[in-house]
Protein backbone atom coordinates (compact mmCIF):
# COMPACT_ATOMS: atom_id res chain seq x y z
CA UNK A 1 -7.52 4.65 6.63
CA UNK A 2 -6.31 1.82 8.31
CA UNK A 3 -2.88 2.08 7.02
CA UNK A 4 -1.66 4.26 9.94
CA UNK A 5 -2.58 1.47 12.34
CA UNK A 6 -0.98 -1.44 10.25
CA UNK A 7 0.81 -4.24 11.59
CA UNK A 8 3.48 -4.27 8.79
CA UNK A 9 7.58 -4.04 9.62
CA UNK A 10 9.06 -0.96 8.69
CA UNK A 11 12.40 -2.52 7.59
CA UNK A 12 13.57 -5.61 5.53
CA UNK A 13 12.14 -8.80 6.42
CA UNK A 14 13.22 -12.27 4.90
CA UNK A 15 10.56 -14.19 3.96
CA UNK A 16 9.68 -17.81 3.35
CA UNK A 17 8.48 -18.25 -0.11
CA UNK A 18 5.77 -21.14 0.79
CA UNK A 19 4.18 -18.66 2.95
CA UNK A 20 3.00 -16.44 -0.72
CA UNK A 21 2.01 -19.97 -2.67
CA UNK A 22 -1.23 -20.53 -0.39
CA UNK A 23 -3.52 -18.33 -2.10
CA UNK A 24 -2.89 -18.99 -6.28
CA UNK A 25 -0.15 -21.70 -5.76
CA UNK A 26 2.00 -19.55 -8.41
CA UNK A 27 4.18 -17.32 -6.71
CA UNK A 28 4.68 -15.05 -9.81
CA UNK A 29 0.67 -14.95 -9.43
CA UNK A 30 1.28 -13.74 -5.95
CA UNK A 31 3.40 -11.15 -6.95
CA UNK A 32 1.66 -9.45 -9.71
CA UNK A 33 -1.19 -9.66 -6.88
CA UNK A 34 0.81 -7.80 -3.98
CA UNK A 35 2.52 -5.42 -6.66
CA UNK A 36 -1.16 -4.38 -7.67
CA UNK A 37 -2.19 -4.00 -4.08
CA UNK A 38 1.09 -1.83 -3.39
CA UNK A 39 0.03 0.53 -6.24
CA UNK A 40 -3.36 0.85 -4.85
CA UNK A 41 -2.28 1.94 -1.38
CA UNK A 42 0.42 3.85 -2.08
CA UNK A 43 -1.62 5.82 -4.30
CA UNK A 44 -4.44 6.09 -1.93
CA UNK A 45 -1.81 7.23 0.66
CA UNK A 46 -0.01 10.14 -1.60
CA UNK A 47 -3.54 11.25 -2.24
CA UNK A 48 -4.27 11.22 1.32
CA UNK A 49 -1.09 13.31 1.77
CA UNK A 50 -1.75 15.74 -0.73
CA UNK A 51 -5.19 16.24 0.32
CA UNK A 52 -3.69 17.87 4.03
CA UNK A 53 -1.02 19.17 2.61
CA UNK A 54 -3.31 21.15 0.37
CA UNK A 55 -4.63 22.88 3.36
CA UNK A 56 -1.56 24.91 3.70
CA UNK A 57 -0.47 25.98 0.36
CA UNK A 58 -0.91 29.88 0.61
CA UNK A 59 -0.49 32.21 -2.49
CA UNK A 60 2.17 34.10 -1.23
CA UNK A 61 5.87 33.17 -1.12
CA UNK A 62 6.48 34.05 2.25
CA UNK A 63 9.90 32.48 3.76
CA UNK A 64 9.17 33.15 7.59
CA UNK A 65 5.72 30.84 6.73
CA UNK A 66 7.83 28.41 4.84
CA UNK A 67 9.97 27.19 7.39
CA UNK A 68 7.90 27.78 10.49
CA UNK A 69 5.21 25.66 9.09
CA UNK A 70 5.92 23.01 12.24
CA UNK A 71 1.89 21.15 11.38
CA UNK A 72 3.29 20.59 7.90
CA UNK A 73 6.51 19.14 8.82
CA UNK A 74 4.65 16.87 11.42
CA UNK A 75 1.91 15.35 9.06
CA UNK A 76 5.32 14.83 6.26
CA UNK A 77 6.88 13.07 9.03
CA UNK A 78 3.93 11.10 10.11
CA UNK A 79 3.75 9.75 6.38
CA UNK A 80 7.62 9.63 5.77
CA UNK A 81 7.52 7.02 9.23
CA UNK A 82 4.84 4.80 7.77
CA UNK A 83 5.83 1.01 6.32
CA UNK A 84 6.53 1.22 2.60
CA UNK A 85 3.23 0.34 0.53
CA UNK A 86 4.50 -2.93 -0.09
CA UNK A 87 5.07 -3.92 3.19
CA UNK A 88 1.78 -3.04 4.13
CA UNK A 89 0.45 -5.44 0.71
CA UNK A 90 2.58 -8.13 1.91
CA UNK A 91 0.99 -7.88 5.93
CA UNK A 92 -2.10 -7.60 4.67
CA UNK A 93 -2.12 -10.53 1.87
CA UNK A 94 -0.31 -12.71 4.99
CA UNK A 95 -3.59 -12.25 7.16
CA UNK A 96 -6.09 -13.02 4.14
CA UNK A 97 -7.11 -9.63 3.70
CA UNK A 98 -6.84 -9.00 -0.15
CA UNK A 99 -9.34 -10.37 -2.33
CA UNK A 100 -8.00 -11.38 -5.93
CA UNK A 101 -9.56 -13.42 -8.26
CA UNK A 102 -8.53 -14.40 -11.94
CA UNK A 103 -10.85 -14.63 -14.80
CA UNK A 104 -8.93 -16.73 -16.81
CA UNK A 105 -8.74 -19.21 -14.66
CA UNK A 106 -12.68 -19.16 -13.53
CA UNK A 107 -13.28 -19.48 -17.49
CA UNK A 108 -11.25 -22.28 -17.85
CA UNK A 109 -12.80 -24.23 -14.83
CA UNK A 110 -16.51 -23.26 -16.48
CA UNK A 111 -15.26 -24.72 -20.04
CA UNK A 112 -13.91 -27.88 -18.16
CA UNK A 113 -17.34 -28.39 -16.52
CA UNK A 114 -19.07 -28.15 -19.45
């Protein structure tokens, strides 16, 4: 997953408005876009997560294996250090990676041409 190796700031960025309109020139377009992007990777991320975290679930309650687990705590603090989901949306709609499209729209053009 490329998510590790993302550009995208880990804190609060202010951003120019203009910069989201290129794309659908509606920014409440470009919004519903990145939110639906954010769901997808931080979804794909959790499950990610879950998936090596899965490796050490045991059976038995054991406390010493609990705490001592130092390769869990690593890979949770490898994830916990990652941009937020949307961040990583936002970098990647900035650099023309995220394909969108809207139906409505391409129907419209087709009923205009015809």
């Amino acid at each position: 997953m490329e998510y590790k190796s993302t550009k995208a700031k880990k804190d609060t960025v202010t951003r120019d408005l203009r910069e989201f309109e290129n794309g659908t020139d509606n920014i409440f377009e470009t919004i519903a876009i990145l939110a639906k992007r954010s769901n997808q990777i931080g979804t794909d991320i959790k499950e990610e997560l879950n998936s090596k975290l899965a490796e050490f679930a045991t059976s038995s309650d054991n406390l010493e294996e609990i705490f001592e687990n130092r390769e869990q705590i690593e890979i949770s603090k490898f994830y916990e250090s990652l941009p937020k989901p949307v961040a990583i949306a936002v970098q990647e709609y900035l650099e023309g990676k995220v394909y969108f499209r809207n139906p409505a729209k391409e129907e419209a053009a087709e009923a205009e041409e015809a």
